[in-house]
Structures are given as structure tokens and as C-alpha cells.
Protein backbone atom coordinates (compact mmCIF):
# COMPACT_ATOMS: atom_id res chain seq x y z
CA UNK A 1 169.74 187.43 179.39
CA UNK A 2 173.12 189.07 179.70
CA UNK A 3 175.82 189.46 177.40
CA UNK A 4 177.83 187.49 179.43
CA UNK A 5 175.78 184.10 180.00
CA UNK A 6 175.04 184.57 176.04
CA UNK A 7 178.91 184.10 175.25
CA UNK A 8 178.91 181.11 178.28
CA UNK A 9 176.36 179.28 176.21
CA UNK A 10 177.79 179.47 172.76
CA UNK A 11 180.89 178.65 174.39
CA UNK A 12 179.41 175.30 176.32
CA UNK A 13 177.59 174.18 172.92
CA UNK A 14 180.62 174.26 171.12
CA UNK A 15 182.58 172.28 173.79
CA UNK A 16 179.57 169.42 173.99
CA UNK A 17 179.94 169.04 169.93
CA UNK A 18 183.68 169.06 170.27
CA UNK A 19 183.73 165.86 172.46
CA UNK A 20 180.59 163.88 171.32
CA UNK A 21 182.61 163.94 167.55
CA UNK A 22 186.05 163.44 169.21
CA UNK A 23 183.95 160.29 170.76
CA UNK A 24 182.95 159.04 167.16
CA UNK A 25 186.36 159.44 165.70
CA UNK A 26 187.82 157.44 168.28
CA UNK A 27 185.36 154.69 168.90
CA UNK A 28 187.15 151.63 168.18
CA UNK A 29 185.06 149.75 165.18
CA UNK A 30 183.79 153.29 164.32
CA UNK A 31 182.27 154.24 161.35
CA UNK A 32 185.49 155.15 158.96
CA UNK A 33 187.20 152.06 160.47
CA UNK A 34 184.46 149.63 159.88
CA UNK A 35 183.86 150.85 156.47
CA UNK A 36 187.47 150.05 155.51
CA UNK A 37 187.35 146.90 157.06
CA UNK A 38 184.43 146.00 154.71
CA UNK A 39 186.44 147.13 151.83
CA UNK A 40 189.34 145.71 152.44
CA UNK A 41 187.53 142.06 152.91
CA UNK A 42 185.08 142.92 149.90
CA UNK A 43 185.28 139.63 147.95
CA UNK A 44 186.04 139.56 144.15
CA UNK A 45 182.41 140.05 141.90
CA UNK A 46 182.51 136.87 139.23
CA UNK A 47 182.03 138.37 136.32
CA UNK A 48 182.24 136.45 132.25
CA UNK A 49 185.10 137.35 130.19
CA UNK A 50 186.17 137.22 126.86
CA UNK A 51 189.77 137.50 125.34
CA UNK A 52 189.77 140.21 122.28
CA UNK A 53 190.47 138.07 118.94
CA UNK A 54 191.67 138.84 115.78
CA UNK A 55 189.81 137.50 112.56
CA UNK A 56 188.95 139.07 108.87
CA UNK A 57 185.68 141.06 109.10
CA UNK A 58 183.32 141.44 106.11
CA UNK A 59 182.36 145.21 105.73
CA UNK A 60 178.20 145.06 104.53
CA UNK A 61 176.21 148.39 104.23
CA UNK A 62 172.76 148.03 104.77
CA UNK A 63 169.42 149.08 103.32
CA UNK A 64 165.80 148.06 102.79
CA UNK A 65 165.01 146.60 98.99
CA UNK A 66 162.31 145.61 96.84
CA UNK A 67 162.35 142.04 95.35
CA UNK A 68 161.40 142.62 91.30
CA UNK A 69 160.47 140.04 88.65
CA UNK A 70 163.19 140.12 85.87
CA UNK A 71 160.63 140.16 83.19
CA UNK A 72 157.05 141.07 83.58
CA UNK A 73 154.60 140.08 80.76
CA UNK A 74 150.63 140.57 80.11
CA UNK A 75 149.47 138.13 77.59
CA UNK A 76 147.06 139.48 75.36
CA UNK A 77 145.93 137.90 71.92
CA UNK A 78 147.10 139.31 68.67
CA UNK A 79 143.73 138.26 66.81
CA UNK A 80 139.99 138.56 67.68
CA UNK A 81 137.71 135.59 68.21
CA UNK A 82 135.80 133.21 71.21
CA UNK A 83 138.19 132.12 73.88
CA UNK A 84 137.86 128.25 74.09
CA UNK A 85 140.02 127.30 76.26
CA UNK A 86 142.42 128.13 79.04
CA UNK A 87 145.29 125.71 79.15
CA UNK A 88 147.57 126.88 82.26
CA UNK A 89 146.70 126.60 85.61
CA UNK A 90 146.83 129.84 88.05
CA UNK A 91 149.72 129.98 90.27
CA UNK A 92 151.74 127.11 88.76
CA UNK A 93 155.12 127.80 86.94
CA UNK A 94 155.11 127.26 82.34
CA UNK A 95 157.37 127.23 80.05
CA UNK A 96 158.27 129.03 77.08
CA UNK A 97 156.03 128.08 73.85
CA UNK A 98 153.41 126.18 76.22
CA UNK A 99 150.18 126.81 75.20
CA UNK A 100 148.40 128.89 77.56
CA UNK A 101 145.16 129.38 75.92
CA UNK A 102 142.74 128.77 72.48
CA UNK A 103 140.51 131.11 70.12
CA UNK A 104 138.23 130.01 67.81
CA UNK A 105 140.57 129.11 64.56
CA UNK A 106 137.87 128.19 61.92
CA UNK A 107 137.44 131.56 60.11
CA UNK A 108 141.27 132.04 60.41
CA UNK A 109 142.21 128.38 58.90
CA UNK A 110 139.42 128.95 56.16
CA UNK A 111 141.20 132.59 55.35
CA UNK A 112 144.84 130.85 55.57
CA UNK A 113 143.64 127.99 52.82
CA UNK A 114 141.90 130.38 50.82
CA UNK A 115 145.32 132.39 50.31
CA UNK A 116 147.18 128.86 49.26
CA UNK A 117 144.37 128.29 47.13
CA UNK A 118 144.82 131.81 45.40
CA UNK A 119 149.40 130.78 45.56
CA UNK A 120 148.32 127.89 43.82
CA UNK A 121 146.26 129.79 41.09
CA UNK A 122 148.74 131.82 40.56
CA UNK A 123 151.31 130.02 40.29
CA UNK A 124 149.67 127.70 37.58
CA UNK A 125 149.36 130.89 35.76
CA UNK A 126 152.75 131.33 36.17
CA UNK A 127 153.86 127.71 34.45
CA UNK A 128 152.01 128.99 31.78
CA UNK A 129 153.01 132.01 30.89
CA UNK A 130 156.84 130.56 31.29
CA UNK A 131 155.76 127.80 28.65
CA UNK A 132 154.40 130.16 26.11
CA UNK A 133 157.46 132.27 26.16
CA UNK A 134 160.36 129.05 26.17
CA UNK A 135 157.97 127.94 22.88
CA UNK A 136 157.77 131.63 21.76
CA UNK A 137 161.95 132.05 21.93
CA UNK A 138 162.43 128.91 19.74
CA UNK A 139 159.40 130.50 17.05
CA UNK A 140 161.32 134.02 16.84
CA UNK A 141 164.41 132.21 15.74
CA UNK A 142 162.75 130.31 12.57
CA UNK A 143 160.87 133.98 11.75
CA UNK A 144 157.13 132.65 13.03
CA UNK A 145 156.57 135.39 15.24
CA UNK A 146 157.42 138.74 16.03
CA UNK A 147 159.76 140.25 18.20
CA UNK A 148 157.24 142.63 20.06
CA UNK A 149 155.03 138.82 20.73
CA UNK A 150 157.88 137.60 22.52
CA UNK A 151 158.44 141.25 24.51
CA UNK A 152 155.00 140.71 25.61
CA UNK A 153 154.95 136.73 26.71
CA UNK A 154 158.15 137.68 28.36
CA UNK A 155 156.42 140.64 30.44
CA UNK A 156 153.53 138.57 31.11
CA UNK A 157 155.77 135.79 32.92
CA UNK A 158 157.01 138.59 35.15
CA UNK A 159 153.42 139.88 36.01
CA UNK A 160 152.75 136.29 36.85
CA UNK A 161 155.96 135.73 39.68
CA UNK A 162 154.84 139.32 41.23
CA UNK A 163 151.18 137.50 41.77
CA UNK A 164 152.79 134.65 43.39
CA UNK A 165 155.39 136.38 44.85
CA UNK A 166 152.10 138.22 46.57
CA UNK A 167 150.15 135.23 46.95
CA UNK A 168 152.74 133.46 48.76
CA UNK A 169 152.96 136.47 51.30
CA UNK A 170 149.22 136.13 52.24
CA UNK A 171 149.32 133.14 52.68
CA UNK A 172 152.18 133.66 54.68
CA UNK A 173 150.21 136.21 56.65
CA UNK A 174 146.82 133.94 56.94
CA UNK A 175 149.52 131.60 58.00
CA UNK A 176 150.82 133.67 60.71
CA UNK A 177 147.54 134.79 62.13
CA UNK A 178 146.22 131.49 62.11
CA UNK A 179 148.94 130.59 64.55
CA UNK A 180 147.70 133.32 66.88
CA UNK A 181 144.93 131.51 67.73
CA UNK A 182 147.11 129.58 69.86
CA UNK A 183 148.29 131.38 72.81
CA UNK A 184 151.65 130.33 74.03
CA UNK A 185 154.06 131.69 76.88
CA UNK A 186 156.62 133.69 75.68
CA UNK A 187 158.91 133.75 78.44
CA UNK A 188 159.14 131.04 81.63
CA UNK A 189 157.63 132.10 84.32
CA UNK A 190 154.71 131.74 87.10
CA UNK A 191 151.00 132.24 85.98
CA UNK A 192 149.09 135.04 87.96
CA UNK A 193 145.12 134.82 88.07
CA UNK A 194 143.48 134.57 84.66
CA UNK A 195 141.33 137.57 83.74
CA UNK A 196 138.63 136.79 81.24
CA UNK A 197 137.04 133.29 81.14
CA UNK A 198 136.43 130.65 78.05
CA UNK A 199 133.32 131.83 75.58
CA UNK A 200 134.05 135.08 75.98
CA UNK A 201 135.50 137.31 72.82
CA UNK A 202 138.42 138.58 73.51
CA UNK A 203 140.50 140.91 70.86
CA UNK A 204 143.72 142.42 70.67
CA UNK A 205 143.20 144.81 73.76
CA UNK A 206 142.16 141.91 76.01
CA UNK A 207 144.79 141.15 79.17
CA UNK A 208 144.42 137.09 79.41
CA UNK A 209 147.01 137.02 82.29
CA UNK A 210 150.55 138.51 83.52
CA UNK A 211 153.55 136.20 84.04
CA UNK A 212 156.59 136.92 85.72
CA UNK A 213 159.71 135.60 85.69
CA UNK A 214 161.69 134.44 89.34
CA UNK A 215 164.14 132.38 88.17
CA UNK A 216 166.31 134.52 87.95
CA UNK A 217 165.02 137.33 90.46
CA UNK A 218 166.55 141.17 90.83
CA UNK A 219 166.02 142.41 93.94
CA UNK A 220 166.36 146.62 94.14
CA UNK A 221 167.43 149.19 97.08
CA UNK A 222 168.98 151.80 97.93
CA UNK A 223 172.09 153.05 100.10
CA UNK A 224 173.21 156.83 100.92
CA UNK A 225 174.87 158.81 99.06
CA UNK A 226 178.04 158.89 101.03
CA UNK A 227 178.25 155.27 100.17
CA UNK A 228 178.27 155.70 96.41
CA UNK A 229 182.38 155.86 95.89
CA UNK A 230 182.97 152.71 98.34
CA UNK A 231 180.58 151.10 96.09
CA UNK A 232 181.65 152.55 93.07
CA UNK A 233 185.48 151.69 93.92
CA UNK A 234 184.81 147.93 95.14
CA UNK A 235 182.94 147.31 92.08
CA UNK A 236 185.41 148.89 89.48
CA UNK A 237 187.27 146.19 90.91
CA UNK A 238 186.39 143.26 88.54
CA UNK A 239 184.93 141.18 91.85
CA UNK A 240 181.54 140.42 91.82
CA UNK A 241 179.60 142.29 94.69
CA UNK A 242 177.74 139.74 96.93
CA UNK A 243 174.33 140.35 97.78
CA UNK A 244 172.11 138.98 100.19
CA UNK A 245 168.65 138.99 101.20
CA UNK A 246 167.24 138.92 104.90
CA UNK A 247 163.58 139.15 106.27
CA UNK A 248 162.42 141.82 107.05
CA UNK A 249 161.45 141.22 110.53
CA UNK A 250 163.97 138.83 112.05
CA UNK A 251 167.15 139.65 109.51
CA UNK A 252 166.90 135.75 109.12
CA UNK A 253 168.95 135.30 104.94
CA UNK A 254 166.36 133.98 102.96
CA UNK A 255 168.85 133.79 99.65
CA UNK A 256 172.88 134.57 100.26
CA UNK A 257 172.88 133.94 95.98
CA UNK A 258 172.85 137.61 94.65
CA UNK A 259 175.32 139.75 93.33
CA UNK A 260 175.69 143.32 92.45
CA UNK A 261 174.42 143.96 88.78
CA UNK A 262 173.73 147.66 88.27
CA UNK A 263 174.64 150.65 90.17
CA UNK A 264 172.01 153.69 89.05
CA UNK A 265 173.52 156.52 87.23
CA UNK A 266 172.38 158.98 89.25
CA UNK A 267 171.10 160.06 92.99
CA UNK A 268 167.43 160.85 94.07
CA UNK A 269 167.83 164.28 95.53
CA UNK A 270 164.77 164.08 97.48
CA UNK A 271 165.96 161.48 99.38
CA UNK A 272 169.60 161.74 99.08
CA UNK A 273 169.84 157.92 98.28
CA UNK A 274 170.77 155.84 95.11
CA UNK A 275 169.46 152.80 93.65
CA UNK A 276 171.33 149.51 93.05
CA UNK A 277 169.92 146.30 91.53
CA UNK A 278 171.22 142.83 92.15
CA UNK A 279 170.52 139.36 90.73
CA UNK A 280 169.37 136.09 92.72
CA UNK A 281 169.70 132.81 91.36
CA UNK A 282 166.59 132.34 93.43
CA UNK A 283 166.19 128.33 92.95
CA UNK A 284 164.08 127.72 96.04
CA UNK A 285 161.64 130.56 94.84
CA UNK A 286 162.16 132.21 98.88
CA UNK A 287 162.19 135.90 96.71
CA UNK A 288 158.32 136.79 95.60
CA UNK A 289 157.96 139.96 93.47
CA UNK A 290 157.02 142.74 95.33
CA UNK A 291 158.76 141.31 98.59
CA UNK A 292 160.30 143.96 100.92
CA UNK A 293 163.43 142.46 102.51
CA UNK A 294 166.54 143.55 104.01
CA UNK A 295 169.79 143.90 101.68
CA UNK A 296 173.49 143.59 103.14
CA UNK A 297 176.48 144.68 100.23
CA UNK A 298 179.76 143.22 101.22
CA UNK A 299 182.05 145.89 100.08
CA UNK A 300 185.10 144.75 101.65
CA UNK A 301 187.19 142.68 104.15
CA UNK A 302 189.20 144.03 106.79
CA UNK A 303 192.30 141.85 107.42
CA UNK A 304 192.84 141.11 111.14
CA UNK A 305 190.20 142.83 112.74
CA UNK A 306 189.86 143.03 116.71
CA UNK A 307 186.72 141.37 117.67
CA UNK A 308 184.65 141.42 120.83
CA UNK A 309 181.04 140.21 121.94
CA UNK A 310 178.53 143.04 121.51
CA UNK A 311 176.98 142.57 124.69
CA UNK A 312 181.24 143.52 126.20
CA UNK A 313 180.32 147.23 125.31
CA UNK A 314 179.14 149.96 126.96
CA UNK A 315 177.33 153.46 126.51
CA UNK A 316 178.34 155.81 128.79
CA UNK A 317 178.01 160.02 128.79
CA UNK A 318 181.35 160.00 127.11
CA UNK A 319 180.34 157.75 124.42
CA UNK A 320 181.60 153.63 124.44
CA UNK A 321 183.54 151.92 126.88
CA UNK A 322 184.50 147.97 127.69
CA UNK A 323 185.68 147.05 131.62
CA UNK A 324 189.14 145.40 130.74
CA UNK A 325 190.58 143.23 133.23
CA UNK A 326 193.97 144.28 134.39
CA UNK A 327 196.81 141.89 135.78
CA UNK A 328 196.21 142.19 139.51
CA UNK A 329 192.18 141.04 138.51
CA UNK A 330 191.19 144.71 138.59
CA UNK A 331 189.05 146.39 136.10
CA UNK A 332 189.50 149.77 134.15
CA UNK A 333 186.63 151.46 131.92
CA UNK A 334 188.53 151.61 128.70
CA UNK A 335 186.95 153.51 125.95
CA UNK A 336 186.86 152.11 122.84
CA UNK A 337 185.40 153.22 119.41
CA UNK A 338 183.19 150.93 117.45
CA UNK A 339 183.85 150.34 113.75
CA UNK A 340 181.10 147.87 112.65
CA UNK A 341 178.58 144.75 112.98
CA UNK A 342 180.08 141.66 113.06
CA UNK A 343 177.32 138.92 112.80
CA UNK A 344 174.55 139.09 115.12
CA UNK A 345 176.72 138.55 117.99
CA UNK A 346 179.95 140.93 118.07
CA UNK A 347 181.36 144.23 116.85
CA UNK A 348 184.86 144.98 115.47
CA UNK A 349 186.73 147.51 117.87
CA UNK A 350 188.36 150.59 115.60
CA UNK A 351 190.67 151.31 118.61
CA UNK A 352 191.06 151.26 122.26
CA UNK A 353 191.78 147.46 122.94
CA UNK A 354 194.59 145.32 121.80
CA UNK A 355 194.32 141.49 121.32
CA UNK A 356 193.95 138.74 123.72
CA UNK A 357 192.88 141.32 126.60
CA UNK A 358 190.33 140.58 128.81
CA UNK A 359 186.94 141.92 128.17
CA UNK A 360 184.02 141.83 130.73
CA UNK A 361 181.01 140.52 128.73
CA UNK A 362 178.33 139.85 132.15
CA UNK A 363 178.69 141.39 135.52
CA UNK A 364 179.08 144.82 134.23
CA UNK A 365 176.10 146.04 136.55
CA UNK A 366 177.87 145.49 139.54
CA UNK A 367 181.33 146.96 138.21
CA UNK A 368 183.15 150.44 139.08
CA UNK A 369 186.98 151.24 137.72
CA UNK A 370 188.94 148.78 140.02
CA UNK A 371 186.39 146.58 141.59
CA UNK A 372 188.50 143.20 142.04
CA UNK A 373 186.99 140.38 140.06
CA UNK A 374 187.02 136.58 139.56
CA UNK A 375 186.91 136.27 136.05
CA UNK A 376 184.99 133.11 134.46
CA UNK A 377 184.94 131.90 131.14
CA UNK A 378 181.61 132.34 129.40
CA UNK A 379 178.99 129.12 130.68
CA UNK A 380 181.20 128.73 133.99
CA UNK A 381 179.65 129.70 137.35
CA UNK A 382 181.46 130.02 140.55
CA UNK A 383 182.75 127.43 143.11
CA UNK A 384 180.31 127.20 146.23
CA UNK A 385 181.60 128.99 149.54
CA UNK A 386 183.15 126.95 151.67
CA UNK A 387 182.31 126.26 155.45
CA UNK A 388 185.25 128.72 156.73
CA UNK A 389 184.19 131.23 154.31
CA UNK A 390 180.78 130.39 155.47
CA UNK A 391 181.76 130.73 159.20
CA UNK A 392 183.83 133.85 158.43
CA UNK A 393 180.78 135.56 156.83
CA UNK A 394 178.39 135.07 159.74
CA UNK A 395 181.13 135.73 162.29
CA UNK A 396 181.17 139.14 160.06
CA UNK A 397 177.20 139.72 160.26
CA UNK A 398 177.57 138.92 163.93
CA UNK A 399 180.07 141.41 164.82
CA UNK A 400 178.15 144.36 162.92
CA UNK A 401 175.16 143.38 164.48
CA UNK A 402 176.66 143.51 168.28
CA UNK A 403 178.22 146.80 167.44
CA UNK A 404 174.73 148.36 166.29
């Protein structure tokens, strides 16, 4: 092929494109034109929203704790002998000086009577060695006995008070462990499973059983370090701390009682955490030794906090963002910074909102910045179409499908 019917074909290609898109520009209910047709009759997407409130936010910090008996004792016995008896039942609550259990007293009450048998010796001894010497005084003065006599009598009364001075202490002691053959609580407190059984001989190394005390309970855990001066600070403050406990699995509060007790003097560097104790009243029992739960610290209370639902905000690539609704029922993607929990439910807004604006809390999904919207209040739905906006619509359908 020539040069010349080369150039003529380039030249009628380009002429054939020129008029088929001069064609599409300029088809009436073309492409560009139908498209802004559709926008312009685009109706409003019902969305829920939700006017930003003010209200006084509690500030919590969080962290996983440890409930902890407040006292923990093993009950051993303090003499040897049988076990004959266990008087407490395992698992239910006792009291201070209940009797929890019985050894064998006979060859402790027959050592206890022999020592007030020996006081009593002694002390007759004593009576009359304090006779001889009254008599003895009134002989030296009429010159019937001798001076050293009396010296003697005299030391011999003394002699006689140290032996019932002593005999009074055994029996004391005899007393004592005589009394340790009955077992009683020393605290009050929940039984835990008995570990030897009646009959057996049990001595002074023998663990009977452990009680613990829950009434009251501490519960332990631990927050960061960077959280140690806003603790510190808000409980310098004279205000008692409240504590509460949640599960562990729902963050359903099992006891709102507690309060801050003890704040650890120093910081685990392994972990870069410190520990804190508080105390629950615990008078449902809910808090079990050795129960994990969740802790929340109030610290503080912002004044006039801006609140909004949770479920209003947004994670986008440039961090958070809410879909306020604007005067002419337009929406904007405002950013917004989050400064905390509130509840289960909502989340205080640092900045980037201002009270009583409209936040979009459903309908987000079908949102873009200025998407025109009928805004309902949370629970309402929207009215049913009526028959002319019925009509209209398939008139609309209609017409699009005609022109394909």
C-alpha cells in the first residue's frame, strides 16, 4: 500500500471516531445527562441521629486483679494427743472462739490438777512458815530466842512464796495447755476442707484446716506505670478512691463496694506495672479468694463532658471521624478525637464536635461527605412512599428502560 492511501486511512478513522463521540455527547438523555438527572432526584438516605450532650464523665483506668482473703489462717494444734472430734462443718462460715475441733484432754487435765495440787502444798507450807516467824517476832522481844532463829524463820517464809509463786505458774501453764485441747477459730471466716480425720494423733506440726476471711475482702491489681502520679495525686487528695469489681468475661460489677487502700511503694520493672490493693465490704460473698476479675479506679470527674453513642464513630485511614449533619440535611466527615469510655454505650469526644450537633449513629454505610439525609430519631423508621412517589419511581424505571 502507498504512502498516500496510508495517510487516507488514518485520516478516515479519525473522522468515524470524531462523529460516533460527537453522537454520544449530544444524544439527548445521554449518559452525562442521565447521570445528573439521577443525582439530582437521588432521595435523602434515613439515617439515626443523635444530638451531642453534655454531662460529668467519671475517668476509671482499668486493669485485671486478683481477689485475696484479708487474713489467711492454718489451724494447727499447739499440743499433741488423739483428735476426737471435728466440730465445724467444711465450707460453712465460724466465728471467732467457736470450737472447731477436740484432743484427748485426760493426761493434760490430770497434769493441770497435779500442779494445783503441788500450789496447794506449797502454799500450806507457806502459812506455816509465816506463823512460826509472827510467833518467833513476839519471842525475840521477851529474850526467848535468838536473833539469828528469827533471820532464819524469816528466810524460810520467803523460800516458801518463791515455791508458790512457782507453783502457781505451772499450774498456770498445765492450765493453759489444757485449754489447747480445745481447738477454737481464731479469726471469722469460711472453713476450707479438713485435712486429718478424728482418731488420728495429731501434734503441733499437724495442718487441721485453713480459714479465710471474706468479710471484708481485698482485691489486688495492677495499672501502668504512667498511671502512678494520677493515682498518686487523686489519692493525696483525702477522697476515698472507689473501686469496683467486674467479671471477667462479660465486665458485668459483681461488687461496686471497694475503695482504694494501698498504693505499692514501688514498680515491677519486669513488667513496668504497679500494684494497688483495695477493700470490699463484700456482704453478698460475690468476691471468692483467688477470683480473677476486672478492676475499674475512678480517678476523676470531668465536668461537662461532650458525649456521643459509641457506635456514632468512625475509623478511617486518618484516624476517627463522626458524619455530622449540617443545616441544609447534608453530612460532613468531621474528625474527632476520642478521650475515654463512657459506660458500655458512649465515648466522651476530646474535640472536634460541639454540643447539641447532630451525630449520625446508623446509616453510616451508605454515607459519603454531603449525601442528603432524612434524619430520624433513634427507634423511628421512615414514612411509607406514597402512590405519586410510587408512580414517579416506576415512571423513572420505565424511562431508563426504553432508553436502553
Amino acid at each position: 500500500m502507498s504512502r498516500f492511501w496510508k495517510v487516507a486511512l488514518i485520516v478516515i478513522i479519525v473522522i468515524v471516531l470524531l462523529a460516533v463521540g460527537f453522537r454520544l455527547v449530544h444524544k439527548p438523555g445521554g449518559a452525562g445527562q442521565g447521570q445528573g438527572k439521577a443525582g439530582a432526584d437521588t432521595p435523602p438516605v434515613p439515617v439515626t441521629v443523635v444530638p451531642v450532650v453534655k454531662q460529668n464523665v467519671p475517668i476509671y483506668l482499668t486493669g485485671l486483679g486478683t481477689v485475696v482473703a484479708r487474713n489467711t489462717v492454718t489451724v494447727s494444734p499447739q499440743v499433741s494427743g488423739q483428735l476426737l472430734s471435728i466440730n465445724f462443718k467444711e465450707g460453712d462460715p465460724v466465728t471467732k472462739g467457736e470450737l472447731l475441733a477436740q484432743i484427748d484432754p485426760r493426761s493434760f487435765q490430770a497434769a493441770y490438777d497435779q500442779a494445783v495440787a503441788q500450789k496447794a502444798q506449797a502454799q500450806a507450807q507457806l502459812d506455816t512458815a509465816r506463823s512460826n516467824y509472827q510467833r518467833s517476832q513476839t519471842l525475840l522481844a521477851k529474850g526467848y530466842i535468838a536473833k539469828q532463829e528469827l533471820e532464819s524463820l524469816r528466810n524460810t517464809v520467803t523460800q516458801d512464796e518463791a515455791l508458790v509463786a512457782a507453783d502457781k505458774a505451772n499450774a498456770e501453764s498445765a492450765k493453759v495447755q489444757l485449754g489447747y485441747t480445745r481447738i477454737v477459730s481464731p479469726i471469722d471466716g469460711i472453713a476450707g476442707i479438713r485435712a486429718v480425720d478424728p482418731g488420728n494423733v495429731v501434734s503441733t506440726g499437724t495442718a487441721l484446716v485453713t480459714l479465710t476471711q471474706v468479710h471484708p475482702i481485698y482485691v489486688e491489681f495492677n495499672l501502668p506505670e504512667q498511671n502512678l502520679d494520677e493515682v498518686r495525686k487523686a489519692f493525696k487528695g483525702g477522697a476515698d478512691l472507689e473501686v469496683s469489681a467486674l467479671d471477667r468475661t462479660d465486665s458485668h460489677p459483681i461488687d461496686a463496694s471497694g475503695a482504694l487502700q494501698v498504693v505499692d511503694n514501688q514498680i515491677n520493672t519486669s513488667t513496668g506495672t504497679f500494684k494497688l490493693r483495695a477493700v470490699f465490704d463484700n456482704k453478698d460473698g460475690n468476691l471468692w479468694p483467688g477470683q480473677f476479675v476486672n478492676v475499674q479506679l475512678k480517678v476523676s470527674t470531668v465536668d461537662g463532658g461532650l458525649v456521643i453513642p459509641s457506635q456514632a464513630v468512625q475509623r478511617g485511614p486518618d484516624g476517627d471521624y463522626v458524619y455530622v449533619v449540617q443545616a441544609d440535611k447534608t453530612v460532613k466527615m468531621q474528625p474527632v478525637t476520642v478521650a475515654g469510655e463512657v459506660g458500655d454505650s458512649h465515648v466522651m469526644i476530646d474535640k472536634g464536635v460541639t454540643l447539641n450537633q447532630q451525630v449520625v449513629t446508623e446509616g453510616q454505610f451508605r454515607l459519603k461527605p454531603g449525601s442528603k439525609v432524612d434524619a430520624l430519631k433513634p427507634g423511628e423508621v421512615p414514612p411509607a412512599p406514597t402512590d405519586a412517589q410510587l408512580k414517579k419511581a416506576q415512571a423513572k424505571g420505565g424511562g431508563r428502560h426504553r432508553g436502553h
